[in-house]
C-alpha atoms as a PDB file:
ATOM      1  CA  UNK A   1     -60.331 -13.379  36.667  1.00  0.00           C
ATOM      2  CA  UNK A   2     -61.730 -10.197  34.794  1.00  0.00           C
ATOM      3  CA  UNK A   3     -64.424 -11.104  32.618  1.00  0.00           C
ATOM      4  CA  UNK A   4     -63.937  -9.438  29.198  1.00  0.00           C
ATOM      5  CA  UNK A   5     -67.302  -8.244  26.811  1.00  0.00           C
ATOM      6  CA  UNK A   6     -67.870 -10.171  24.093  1.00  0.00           C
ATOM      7  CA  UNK A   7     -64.768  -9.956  21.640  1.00  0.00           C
ATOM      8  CA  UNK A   8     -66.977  -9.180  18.485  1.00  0.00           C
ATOM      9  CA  UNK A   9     -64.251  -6.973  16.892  1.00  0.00           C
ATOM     10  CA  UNK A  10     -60.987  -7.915  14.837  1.00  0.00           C
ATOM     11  CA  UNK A  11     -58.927  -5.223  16.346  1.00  0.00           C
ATOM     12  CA  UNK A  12     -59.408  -2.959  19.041  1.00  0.00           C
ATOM     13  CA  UNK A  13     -57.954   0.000  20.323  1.00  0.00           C
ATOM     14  CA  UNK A  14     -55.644   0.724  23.167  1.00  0.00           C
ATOM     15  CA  UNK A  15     -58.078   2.937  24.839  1.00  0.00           C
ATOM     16  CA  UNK A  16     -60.707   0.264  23.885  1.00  0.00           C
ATOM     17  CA  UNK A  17     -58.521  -2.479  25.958  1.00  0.00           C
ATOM     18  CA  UNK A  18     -57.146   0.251  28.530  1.00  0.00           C
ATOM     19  CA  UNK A  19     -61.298   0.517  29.610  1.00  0.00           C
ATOM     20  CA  UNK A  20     -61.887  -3.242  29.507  1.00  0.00           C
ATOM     21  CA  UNK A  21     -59.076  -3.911  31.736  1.00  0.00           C
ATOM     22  CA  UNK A  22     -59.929  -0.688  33.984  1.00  0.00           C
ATOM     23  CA  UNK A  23     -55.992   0.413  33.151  1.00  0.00           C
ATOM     24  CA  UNK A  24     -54.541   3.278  31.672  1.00  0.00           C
ATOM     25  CA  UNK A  25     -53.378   2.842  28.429  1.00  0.00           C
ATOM     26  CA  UNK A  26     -49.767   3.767  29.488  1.00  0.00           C
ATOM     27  CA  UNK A  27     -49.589   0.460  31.913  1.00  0.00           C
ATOM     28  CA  UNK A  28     -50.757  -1.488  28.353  1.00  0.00           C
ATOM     29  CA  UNK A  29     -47.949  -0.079  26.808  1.00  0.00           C
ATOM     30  CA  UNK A  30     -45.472  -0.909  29.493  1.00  0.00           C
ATOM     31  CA  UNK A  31     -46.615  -4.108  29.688  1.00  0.00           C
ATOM     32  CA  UNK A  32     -46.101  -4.333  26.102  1.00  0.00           C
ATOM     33  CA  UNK A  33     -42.177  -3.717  26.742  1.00  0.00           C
ATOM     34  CA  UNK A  34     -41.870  -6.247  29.628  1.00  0.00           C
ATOM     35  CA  UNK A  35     -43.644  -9.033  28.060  1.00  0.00           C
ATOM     36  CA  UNK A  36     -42.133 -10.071  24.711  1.00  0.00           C
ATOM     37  CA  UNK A  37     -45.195 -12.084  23.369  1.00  0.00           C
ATOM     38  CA  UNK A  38     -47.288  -9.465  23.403  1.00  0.00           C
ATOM     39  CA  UNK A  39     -47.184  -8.106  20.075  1.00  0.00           C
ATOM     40  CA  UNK A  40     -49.906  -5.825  18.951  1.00  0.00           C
ATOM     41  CA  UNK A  41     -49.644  -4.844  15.629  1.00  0.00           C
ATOM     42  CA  UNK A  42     -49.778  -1.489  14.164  1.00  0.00           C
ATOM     43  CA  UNK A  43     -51.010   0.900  11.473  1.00  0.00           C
ATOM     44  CA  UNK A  44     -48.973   2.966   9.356  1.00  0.00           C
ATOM     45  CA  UNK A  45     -49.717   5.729  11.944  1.00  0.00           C
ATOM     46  CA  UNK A  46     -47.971   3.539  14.671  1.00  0.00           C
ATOM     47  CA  UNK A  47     -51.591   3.290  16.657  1.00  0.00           C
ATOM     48  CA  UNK A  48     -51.852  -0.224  18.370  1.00  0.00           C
ATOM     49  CA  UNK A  49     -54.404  -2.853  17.566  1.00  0.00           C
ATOM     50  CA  UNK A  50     -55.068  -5.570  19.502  1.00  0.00           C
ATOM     51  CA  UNK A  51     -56.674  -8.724  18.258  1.00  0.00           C
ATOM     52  CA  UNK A  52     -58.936 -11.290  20.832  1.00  0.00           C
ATOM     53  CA  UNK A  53     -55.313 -12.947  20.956  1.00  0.00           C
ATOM     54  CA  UNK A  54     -53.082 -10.188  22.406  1.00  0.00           C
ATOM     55  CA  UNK A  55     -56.494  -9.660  24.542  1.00  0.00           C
ATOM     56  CA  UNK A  56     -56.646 -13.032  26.242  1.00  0.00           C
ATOM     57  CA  UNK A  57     -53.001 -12.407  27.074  1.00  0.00           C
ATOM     58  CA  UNK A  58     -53.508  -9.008  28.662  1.00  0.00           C
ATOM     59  CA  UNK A  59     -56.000 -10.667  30.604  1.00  0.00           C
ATOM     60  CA  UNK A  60     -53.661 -13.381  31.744  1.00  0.00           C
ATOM     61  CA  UNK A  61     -51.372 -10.265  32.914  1.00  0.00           C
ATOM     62  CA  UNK A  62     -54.289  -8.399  34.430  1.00  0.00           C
ATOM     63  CA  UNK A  63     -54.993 -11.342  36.273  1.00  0.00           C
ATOM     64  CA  UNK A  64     -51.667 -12.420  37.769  1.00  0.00           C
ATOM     65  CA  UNK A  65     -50.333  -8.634  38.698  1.00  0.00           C
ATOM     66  CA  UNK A  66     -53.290  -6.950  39.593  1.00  0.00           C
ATOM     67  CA  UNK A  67     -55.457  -9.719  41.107  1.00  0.00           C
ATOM     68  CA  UNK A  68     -53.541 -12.008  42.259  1.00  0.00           C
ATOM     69  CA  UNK A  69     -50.558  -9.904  43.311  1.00  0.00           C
ATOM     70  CA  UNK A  70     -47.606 -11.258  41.250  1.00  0.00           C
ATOM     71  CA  UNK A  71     -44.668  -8.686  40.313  1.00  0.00           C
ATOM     72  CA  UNK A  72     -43.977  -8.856  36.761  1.00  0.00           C
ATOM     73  CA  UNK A  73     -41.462 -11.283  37.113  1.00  0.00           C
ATOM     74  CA  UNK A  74     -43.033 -13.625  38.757  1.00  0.00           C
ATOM     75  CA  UNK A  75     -46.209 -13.300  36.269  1.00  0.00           C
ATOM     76  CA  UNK A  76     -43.413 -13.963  33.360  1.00  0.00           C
ATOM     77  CA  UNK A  77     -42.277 -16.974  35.117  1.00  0.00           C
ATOM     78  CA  UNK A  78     -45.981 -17.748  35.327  1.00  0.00           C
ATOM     79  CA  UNK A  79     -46.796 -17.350  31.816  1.00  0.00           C
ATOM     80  CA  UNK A  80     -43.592 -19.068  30.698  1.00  0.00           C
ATOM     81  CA  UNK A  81     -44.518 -21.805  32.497  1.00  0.00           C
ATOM     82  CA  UNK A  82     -47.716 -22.246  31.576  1.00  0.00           C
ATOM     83  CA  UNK A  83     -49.387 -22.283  35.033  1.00  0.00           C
ATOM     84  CA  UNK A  84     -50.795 -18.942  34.359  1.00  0.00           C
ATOM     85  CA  UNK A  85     -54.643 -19.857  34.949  1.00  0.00           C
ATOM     86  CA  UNK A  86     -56.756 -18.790  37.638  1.00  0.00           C
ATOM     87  CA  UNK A  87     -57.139 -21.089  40.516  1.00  0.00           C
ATOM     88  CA  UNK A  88     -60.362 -23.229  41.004  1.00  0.00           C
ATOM     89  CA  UNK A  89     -62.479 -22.712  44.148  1.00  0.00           C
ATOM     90  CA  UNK A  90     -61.005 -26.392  45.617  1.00  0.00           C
ATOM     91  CA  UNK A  91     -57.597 -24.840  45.233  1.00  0.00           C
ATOM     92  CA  UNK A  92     -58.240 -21.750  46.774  1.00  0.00           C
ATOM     93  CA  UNK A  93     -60.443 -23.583  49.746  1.00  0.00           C
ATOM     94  CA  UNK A  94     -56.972 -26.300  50.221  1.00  0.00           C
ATOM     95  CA  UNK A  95     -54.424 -23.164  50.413  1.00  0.00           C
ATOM     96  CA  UNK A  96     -57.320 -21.009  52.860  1.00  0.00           C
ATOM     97  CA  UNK A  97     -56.980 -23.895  54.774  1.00  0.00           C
ATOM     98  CA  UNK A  98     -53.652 -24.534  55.104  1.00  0.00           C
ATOM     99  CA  UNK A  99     -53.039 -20.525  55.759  1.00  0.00           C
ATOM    100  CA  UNK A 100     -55.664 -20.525  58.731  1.00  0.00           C
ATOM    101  CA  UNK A 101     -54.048 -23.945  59.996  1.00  0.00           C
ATOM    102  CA  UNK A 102     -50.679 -22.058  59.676  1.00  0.00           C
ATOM    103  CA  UNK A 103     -51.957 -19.003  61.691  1.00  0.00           C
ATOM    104  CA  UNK A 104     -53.602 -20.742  64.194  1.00  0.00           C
ATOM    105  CA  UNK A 105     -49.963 -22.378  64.777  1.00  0.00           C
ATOM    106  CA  UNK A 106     -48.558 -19.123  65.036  1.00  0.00           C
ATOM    107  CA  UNK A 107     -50.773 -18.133  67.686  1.00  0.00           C
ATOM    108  CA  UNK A 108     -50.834 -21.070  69.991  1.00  0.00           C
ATOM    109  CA  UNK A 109     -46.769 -20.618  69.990  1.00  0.00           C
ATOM    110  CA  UNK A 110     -47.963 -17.153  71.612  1.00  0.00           C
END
């Protein structure tokens, strides 16, 4: 998972989270409209601000779509589910494992 800076601030910019994230600002906002619990609030000139909170969401997002290769649907179903954290390394080892075990199947039958 992306490791954020140190969240010092109470709200941030869009750019400011567009450049922690290494996204454009536009994706933020899309992701905005496809996930309903992210909520940043706004001034009275409709500029977003996103507090630590709507933060560690985005980088639940970040983390299931880009890295990990979920569509956004699947990421919702994720999140809604509350499964949505990053895999340890004996998870990842046990499913490497059963993949090569899987492959090396596949190859015998060849």
């Amino acid at each position: 998972m992306k490791s954020l800076p140190e969240l010092t601030k109470l709200y941030y910019t869009i750019s400011e989270v567009a450049e922690m994230f290494s996204v454009s600002t536009s994706l933020l906002r899309y992701w905005e409209s496809e996930f309903p619990s992210l909520k940043p609030k706004k001034d009275r000139r409709g500029d977003r601000k996103f507090q630590v909170k709507d933060i560690l969401e985005l980088q639940q997002i970040h983390h299931l779509v880009k890295e990990r290769g979920f569509t956004l649907e699947g990421a919702k179903k994720e999140l809604k589910e509350g499964t949505g954290k990053p895999m340890d390394n004996e998870e990842i080892r046990k499913k490497l494992i059963a993949l090569k075990i899987k492959i090396e199947k596949k190859l015998s039958e060849l």
